[in-house]
PDB file of N, CA and C in Angstrom:
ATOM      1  N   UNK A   1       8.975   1.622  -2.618  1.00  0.00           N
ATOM      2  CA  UNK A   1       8.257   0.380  -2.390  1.00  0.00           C
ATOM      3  C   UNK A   1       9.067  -0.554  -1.491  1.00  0.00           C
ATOM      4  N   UNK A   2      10.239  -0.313  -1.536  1.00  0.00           N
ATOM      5  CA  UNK A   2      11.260  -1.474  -0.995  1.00  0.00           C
ATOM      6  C   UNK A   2      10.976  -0.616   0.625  1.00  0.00           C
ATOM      7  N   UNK A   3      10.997   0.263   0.731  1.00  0.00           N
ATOM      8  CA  UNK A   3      10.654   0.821   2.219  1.00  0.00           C
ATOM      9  C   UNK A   3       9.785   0.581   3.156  1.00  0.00           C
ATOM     10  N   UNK A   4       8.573   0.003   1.844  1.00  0.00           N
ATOM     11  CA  UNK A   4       7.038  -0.192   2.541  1.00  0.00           C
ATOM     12  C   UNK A   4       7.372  -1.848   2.938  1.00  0.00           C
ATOM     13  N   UNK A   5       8.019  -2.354   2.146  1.00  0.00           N
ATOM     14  CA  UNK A   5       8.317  -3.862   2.325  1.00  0.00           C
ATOM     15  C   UNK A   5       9.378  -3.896   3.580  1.00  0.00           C
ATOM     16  N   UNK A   6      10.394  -3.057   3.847  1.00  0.00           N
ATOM     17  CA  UNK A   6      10.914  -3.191   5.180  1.00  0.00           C
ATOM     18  C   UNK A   6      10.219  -2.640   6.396  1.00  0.00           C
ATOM     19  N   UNK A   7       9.239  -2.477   6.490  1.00  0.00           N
ATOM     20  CA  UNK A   7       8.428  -1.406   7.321  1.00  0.00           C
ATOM     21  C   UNK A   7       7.518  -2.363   7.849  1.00  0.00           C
ATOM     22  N   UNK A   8       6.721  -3.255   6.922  1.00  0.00           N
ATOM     23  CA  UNK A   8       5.813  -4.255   6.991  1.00  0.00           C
ATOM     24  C   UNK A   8       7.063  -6.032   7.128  1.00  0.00           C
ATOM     25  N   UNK A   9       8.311  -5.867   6.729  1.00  0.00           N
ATOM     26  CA  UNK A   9       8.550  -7.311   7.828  1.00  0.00           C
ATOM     27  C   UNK A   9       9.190  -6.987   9.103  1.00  0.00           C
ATOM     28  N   UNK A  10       9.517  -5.648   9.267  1.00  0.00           N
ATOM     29  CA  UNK A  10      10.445  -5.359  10.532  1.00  0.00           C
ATOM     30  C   UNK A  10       9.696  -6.048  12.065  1.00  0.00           C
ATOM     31  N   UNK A  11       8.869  -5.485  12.268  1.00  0.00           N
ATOM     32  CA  UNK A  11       7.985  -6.524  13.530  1.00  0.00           C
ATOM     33  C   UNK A  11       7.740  -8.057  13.569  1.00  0.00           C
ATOM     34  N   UNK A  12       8.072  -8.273  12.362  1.00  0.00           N
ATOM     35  CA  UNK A  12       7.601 -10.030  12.705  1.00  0.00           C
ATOM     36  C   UNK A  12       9.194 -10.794  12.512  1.00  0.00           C
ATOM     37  N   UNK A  13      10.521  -9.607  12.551  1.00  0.00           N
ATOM     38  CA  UNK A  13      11.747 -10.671  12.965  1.00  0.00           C
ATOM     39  C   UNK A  13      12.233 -10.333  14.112  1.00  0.00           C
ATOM     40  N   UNK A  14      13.494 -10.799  14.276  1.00  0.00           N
ATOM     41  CA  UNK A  14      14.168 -10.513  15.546  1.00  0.00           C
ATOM     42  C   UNK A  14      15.467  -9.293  15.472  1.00  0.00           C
ATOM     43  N   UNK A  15      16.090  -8.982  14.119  1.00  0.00           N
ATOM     44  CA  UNK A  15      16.459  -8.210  13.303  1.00  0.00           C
ATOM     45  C   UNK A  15      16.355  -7.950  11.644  1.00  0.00           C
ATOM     46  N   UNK A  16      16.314  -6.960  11.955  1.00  0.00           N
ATOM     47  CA  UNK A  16      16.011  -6.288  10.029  1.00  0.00           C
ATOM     48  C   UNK A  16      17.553  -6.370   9.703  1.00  0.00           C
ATOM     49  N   UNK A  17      18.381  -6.179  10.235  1.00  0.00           N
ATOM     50  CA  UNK A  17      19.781  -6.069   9.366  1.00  0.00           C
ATOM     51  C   UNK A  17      20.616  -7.227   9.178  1.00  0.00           C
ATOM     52  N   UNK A  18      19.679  -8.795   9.217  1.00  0.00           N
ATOM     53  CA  UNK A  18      19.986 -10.063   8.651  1.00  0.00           C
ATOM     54  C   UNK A  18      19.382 -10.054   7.791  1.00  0.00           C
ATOM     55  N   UNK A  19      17.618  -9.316   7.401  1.00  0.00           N
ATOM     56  CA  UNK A  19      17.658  -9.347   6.568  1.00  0.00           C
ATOM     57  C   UNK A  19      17.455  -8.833   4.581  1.00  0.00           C
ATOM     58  N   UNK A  20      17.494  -9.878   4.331  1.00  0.00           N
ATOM     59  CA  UNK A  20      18.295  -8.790   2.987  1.00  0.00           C
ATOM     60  C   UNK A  20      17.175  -9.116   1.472  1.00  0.00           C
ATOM     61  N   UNK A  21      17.159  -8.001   0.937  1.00  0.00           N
ATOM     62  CA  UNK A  21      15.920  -7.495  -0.108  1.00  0.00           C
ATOM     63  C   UNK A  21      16.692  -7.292  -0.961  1.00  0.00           C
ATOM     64  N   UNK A  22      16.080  -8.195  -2.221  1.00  0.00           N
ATOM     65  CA  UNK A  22      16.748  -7.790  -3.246  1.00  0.00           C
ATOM     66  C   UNK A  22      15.670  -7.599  -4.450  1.00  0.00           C
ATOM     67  N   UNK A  23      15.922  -6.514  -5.697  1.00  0.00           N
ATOM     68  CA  UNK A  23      15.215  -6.319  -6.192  1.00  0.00           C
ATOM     69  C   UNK A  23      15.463  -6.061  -7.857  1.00  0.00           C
ATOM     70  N   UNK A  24      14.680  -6.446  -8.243  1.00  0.00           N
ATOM     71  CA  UNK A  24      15.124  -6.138  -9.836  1.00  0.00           C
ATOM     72  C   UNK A  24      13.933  -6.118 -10.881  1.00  0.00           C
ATOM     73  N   UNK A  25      13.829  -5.286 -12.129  1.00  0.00           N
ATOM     74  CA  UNK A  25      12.751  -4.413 -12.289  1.00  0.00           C
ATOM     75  C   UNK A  25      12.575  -5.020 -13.907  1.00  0.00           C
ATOM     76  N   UNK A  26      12.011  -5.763 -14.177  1.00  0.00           N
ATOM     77  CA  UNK A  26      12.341  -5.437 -15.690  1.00  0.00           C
ATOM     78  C   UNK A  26      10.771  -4.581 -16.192  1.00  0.00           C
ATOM     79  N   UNK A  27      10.987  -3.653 -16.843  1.00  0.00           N
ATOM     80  CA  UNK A  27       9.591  -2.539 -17.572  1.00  0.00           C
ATOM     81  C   UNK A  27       8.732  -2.388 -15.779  1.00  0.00           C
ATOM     82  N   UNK A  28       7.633  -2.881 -16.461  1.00  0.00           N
ATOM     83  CA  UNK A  28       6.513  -2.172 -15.586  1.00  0.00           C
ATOM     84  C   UNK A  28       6.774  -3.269 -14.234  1.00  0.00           C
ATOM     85  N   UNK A  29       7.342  -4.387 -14.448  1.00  0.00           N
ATOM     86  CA  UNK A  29       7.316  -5.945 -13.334  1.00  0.00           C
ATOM     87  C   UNK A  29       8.586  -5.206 -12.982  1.00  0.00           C
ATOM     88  N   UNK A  30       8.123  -5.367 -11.368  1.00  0.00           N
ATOM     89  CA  UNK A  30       9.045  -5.596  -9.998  1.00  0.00           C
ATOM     90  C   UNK A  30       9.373  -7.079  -9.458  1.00  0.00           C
ATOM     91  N   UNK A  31      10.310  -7.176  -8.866  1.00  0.00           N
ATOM     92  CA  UNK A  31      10.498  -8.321  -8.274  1.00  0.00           C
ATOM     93  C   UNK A  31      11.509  -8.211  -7.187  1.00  0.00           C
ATOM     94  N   UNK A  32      10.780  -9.279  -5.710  1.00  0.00           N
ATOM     95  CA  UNK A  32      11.432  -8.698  -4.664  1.00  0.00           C
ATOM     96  C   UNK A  32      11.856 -10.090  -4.306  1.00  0.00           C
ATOM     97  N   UNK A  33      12.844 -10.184  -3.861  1.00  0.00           N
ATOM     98  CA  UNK A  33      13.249 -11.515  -3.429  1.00  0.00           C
ATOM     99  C   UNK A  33      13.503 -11.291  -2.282  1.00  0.00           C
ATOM    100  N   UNK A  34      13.366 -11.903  -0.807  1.00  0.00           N
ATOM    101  CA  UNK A  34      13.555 -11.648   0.263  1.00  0.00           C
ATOM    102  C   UNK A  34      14.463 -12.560   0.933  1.00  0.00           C
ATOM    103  N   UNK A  35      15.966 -12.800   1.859  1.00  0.00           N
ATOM    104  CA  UNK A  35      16.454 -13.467   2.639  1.00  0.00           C
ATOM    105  C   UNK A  35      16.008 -13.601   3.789  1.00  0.00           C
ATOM    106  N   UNK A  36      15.607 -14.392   4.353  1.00  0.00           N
ATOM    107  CA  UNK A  36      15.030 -14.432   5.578  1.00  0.00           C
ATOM    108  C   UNK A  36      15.876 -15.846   6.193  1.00  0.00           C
ATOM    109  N   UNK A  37      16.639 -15.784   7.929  1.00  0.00           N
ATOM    110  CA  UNK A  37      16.748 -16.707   8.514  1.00  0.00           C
ATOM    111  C   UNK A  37      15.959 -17.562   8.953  1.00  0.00           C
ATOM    112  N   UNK A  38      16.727 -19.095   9.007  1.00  0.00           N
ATOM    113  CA  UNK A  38      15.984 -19.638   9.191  1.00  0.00           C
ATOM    114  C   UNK A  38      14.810 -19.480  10.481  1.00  0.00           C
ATOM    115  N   UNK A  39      15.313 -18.465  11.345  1.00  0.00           N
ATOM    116  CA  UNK A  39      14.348 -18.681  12.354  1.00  0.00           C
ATOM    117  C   UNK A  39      13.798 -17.809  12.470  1.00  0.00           C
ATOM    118  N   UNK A  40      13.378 -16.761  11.415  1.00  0.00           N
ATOM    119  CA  UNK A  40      12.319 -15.628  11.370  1.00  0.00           C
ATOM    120  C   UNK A  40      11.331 -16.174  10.213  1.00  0.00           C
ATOM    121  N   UNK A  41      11.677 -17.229   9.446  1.00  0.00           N
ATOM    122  CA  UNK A  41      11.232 -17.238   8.676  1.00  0.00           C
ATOM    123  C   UNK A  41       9.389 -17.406   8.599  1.00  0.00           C
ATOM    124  N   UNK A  42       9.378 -18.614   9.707  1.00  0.00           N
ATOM    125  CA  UNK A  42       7.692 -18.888   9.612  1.00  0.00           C
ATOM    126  C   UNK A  42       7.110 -17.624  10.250  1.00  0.00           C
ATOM    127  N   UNK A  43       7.382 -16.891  11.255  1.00  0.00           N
ATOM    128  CA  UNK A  43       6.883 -15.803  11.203  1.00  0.00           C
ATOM    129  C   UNK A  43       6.530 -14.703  10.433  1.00  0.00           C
ATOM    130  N   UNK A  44       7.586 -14.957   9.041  1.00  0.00           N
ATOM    131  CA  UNK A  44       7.016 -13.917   8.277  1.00  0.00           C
ATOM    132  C   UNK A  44       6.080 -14.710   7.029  1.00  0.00           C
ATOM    133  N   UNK A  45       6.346 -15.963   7.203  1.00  0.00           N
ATOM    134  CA  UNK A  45       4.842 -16.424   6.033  1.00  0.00           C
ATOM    135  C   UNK A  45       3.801 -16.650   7.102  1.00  0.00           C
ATOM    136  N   UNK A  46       3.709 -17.011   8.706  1.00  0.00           N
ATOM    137  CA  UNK A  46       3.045 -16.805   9.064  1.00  0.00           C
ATOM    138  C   UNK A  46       1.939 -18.518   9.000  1.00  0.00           C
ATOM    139  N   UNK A  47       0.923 -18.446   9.506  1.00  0.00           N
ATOM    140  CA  UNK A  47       0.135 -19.850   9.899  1.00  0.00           C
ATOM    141  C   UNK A  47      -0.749 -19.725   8.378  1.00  0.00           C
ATOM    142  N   UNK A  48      -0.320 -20.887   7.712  1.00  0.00           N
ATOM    143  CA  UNK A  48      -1.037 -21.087   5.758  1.00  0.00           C
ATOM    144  C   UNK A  48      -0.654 -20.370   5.261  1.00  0.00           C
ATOM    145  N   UNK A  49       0.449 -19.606   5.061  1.00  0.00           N
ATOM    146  CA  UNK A  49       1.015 -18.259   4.610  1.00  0.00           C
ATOM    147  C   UNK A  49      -0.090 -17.315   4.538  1.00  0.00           C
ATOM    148  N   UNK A  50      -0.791 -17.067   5.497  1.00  0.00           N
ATOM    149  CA  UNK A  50      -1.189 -15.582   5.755  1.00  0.00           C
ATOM    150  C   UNK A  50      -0.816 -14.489   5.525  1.00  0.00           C
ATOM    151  N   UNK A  51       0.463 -14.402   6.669  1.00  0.00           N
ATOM    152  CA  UNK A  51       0.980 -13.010   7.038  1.00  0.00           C
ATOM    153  C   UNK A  51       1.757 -12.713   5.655  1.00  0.00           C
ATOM    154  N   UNK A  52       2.066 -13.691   4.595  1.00  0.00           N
ATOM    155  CA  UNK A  52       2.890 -13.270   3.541  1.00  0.00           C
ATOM    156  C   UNK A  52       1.793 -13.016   2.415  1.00  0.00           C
ATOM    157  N   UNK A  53       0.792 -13.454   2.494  1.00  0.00           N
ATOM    158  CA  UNK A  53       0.057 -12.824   1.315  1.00  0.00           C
ATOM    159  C   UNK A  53      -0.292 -11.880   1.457  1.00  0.00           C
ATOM    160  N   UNK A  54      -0.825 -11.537   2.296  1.00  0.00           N
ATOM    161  CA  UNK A  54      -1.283 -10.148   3.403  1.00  0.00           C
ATOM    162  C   UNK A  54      -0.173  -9.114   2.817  1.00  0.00           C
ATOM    163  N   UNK A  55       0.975  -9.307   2.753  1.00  0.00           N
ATOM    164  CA  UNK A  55       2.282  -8.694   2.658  1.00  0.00           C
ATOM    165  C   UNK A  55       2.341  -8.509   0.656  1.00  0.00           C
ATOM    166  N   UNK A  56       1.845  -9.087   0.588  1.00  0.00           N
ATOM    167  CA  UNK A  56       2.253  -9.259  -1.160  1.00  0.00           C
ATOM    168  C   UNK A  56       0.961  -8.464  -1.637  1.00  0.00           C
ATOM    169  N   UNK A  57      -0.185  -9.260  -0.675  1.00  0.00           N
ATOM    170  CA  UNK A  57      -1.803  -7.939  -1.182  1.00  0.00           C
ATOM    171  C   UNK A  57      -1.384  -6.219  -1.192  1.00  0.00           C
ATOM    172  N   UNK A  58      -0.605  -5.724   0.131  1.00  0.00           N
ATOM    173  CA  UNK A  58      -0.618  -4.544   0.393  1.00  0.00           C
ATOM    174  C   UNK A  58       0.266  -4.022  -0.896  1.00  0.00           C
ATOM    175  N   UNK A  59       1.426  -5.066  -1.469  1.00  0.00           N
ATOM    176  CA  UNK A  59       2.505  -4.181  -2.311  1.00  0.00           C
ATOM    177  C   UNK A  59       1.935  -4.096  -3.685  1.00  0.00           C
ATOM    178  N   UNK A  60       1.159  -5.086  -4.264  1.00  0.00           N
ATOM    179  CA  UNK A  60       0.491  -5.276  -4.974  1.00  0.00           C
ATOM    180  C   UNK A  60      -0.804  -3.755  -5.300  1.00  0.00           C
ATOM    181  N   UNK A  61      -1.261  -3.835  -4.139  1.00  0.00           N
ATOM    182  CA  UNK A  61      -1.968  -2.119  -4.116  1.00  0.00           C
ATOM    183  C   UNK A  61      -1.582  -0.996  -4.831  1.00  0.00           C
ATOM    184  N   UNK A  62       0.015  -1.434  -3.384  1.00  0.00           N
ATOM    185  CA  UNK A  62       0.919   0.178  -4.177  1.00  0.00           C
ATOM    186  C   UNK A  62       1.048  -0.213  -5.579  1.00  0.00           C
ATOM    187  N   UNK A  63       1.230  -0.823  -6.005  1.00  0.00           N
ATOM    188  CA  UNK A  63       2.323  -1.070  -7.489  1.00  0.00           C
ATOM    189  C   UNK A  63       1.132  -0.899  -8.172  1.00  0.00           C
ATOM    190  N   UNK A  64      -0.234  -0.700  -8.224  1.00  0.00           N
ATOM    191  CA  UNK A  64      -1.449  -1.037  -9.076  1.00  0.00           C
ATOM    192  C   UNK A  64      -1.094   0.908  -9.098  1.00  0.00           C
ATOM    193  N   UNK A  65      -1.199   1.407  -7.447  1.00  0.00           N
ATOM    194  CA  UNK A  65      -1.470   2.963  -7.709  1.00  0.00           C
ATOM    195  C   UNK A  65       0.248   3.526  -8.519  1.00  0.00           C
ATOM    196  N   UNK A  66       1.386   2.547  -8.161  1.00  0.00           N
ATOM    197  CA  UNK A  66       2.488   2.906  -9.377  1.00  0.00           C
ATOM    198  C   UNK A  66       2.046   2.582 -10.608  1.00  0.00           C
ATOM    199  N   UNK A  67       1.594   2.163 -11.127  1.00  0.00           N
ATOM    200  CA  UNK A  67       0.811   1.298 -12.405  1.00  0.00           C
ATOM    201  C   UNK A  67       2.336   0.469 -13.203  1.00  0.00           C
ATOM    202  N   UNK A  68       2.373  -0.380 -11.994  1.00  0.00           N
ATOM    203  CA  UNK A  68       3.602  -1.997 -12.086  1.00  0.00           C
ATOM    204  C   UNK A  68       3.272  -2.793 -11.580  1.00  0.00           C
ATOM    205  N   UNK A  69       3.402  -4.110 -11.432  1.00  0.00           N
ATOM    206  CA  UNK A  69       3.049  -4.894 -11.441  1.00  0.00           C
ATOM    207  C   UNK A  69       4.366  -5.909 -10.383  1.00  0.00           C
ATOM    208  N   UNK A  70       3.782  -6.161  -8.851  1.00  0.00           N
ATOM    209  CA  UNK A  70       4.704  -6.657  -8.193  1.00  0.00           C
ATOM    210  C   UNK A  70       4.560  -7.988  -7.592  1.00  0.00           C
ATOM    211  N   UNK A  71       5.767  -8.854  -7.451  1.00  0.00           N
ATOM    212  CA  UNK A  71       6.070 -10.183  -7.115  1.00  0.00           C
ATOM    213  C   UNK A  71       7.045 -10.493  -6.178  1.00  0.00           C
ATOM    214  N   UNK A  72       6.499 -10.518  -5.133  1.00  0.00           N
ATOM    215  CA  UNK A  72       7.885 -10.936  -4.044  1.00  0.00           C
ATOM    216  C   UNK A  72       7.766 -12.641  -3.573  1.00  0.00           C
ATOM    217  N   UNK A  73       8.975 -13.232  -3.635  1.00  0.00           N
ATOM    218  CA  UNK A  73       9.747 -13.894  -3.428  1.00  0.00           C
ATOM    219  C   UNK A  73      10.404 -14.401  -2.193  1.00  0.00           C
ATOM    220  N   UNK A  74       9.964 -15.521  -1.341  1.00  0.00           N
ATOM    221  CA  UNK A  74      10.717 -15.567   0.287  1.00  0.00           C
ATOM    222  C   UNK A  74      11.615 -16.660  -0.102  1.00  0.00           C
ATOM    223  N   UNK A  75      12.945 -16.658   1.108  1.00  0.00           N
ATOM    224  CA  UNK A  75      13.964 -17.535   0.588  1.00  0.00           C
ATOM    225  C   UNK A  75      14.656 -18.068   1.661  1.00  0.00           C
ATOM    226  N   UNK A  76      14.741 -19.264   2.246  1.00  0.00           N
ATOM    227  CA  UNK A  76      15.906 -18.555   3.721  1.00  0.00           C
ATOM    228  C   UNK A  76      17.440 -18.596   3.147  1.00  0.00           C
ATOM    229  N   UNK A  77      17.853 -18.180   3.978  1.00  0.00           N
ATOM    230  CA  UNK A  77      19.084 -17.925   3.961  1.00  0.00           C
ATOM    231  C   UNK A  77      19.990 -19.139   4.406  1.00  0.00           C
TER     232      UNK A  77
END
């Protein structure tokens, strides 16, 4: 899941290896916390946070067909 989540912000920064995913699981709940600089950041929530719900709908999918339950988290750095 953490793959599908770097896969889906890699195009909307300027590098992926600023930034940093962190994750922690308790039972069936995921939780993704994301670092994002300050200057990738509105691009990845995007105009009314769009592009980030959009992003949370798709993981949300997977985690329904994992049968868990997921919550990600944006943060800058």
């Amino acid at each position: 899941m953490e793959d599908l989540l770097k896969l889906l912000i890699s195009p909307l920064v300027s590098d992926i290896k600023k930034i940093k995913i962190e994750k922690s699981q308790d039972g069936r709940n995921i939780n993704f916390s994301i670092l994002i600089p300050k200057d990738d950041i509105a691009k990845v929530i995007g105009k009314n946070g769009k592009m980030i719900k959009s992003i949370k709908n798709i993981l949300r999918i997977r985690g329904v067909k994992e049968n868990s339950f997921v919550n990600i988290e944006v943060n800058e750095v």
